[in-house]
Protein backbone atom coordinates (compact mmCIF):
# COMPACT_ATOMS: atom_id res chain seq x y z
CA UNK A 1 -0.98 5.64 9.47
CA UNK A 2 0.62 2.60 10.12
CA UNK A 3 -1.68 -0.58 11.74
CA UNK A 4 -0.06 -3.35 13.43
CA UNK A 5 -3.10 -5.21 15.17
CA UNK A 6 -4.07 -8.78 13.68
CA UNK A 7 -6.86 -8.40 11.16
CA UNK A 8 -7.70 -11.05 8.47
CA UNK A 9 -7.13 -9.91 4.84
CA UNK A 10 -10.65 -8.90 4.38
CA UNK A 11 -10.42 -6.57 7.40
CA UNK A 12 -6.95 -5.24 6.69
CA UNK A 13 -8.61 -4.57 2.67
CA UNK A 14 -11.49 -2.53 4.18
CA UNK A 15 -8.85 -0.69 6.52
CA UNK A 16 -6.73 0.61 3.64
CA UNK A 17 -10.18 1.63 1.97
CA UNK A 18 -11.22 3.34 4.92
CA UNK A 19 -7.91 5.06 5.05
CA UNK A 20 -8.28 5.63 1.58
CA UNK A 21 -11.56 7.30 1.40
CA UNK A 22 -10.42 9.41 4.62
CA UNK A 23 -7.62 11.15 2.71
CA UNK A 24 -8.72 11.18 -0.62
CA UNK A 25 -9.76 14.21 -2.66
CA UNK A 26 -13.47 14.26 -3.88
CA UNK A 27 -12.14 13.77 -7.67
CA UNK A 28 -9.51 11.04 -6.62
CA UNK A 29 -10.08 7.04 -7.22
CA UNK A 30 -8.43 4.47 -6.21
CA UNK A 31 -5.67 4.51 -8.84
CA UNK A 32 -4.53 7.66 -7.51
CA UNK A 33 -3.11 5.70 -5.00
CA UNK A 34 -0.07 3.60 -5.17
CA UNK A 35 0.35 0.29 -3.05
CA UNK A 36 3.12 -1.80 -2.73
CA UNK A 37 5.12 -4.19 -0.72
CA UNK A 38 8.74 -3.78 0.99
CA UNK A 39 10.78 -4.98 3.68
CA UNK A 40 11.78 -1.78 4.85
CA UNK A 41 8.92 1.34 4.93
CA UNK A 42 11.54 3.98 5.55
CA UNK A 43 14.21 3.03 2.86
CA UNK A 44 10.90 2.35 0.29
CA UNK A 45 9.74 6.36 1.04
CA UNK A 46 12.95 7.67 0.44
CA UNK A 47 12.90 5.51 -2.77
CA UNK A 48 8.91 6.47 -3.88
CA UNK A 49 9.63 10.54 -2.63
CA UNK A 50 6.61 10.66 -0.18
CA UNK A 51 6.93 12.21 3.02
CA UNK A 52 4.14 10.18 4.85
CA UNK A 53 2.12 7.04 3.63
CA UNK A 54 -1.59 7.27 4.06
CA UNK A 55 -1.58 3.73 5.11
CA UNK A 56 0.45 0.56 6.12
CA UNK A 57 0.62 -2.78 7.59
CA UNK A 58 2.76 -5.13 8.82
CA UNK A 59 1.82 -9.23 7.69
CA UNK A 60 2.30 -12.24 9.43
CA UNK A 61 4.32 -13.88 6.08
CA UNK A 62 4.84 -12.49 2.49
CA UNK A 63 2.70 -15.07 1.14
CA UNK A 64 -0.13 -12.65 3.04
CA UNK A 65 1.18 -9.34 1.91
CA UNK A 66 1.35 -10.69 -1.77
CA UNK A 67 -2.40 -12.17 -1.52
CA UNK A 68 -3.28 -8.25 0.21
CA UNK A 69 -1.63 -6.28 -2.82
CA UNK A 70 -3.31 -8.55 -5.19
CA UNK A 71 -6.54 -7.51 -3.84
CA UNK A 72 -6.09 -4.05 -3.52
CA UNK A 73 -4.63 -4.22 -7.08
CA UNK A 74 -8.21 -6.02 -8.09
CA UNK A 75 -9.64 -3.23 -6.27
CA UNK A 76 -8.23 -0.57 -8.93
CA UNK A 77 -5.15 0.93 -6.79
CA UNK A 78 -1.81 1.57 -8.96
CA UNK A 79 0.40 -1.55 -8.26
CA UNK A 80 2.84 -0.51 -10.50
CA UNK A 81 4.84 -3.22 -12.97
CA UNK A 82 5.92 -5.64 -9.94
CA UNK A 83 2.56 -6.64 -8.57
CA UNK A 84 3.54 -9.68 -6.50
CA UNK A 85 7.36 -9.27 -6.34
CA UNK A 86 9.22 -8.87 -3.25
CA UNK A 87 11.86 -10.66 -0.81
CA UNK A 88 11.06 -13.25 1.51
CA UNK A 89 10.22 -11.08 4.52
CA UNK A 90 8.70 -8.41 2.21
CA UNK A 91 5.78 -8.23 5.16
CA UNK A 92 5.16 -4.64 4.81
CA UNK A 93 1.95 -3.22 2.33
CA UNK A 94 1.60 0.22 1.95
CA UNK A 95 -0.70 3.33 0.14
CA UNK A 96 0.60 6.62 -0.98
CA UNK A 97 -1.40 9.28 -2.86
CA UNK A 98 0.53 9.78 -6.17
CA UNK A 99 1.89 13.48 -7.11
CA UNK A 100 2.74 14.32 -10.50
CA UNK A 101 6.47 15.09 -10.28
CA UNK A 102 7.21 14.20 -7.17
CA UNK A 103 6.30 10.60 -6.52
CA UNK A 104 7.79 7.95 -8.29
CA UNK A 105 5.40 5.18 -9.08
């Protein structure tokens, strides 16, 4: 589901947890899920191996997608190794639910 409305980060946070808790599996946490940040969704699923994200977003600056994958990060999602990396108009954040030999984290 992909959300292009202006939210603050606190609002766009409790959005990907309410996308979260809508598609999760009663034994799944938060680390379960991978987030990230890109500058291109479609070329970064084809890279990952998911089909469908269960959530993204589209930020006014990269400064603002960094600060949002920090805080899901804090929140106990799988950032991977490159929490905070990116390209200048990295604006995209995103969630996919991890699965064993088929995503790549």
């Amino acid at each position: 589901m992909f959300k292009n409305a202006i939210m603050t980060i606190e609002e766009t946070i409790q959005w990907f947890n309410t996308r979260f808790e809508q598609e999760r599996f009663w034994y799944e946490r938060p680390a379960n899920f991978y987030c990230g940040i890109t500058n291109d969704l479609e070329t970064r699923k084809q890279q990952h191996h998911v089909d469908d994200l269960t959530a993204s977003v589209k930020c006014d600056s990269f400064d603002t997608a960094r600060q949002i994958e920090q805080l899901l990060h804090e929140a106990g999602y799988d950032t991977g190794k490159q929490l905070g990396h990116g390209q200048e108009d990295s604006i995209f954040v995103y969630m996919y639910r991890k699965i064993k030999g088929q995503t790549i984290e």
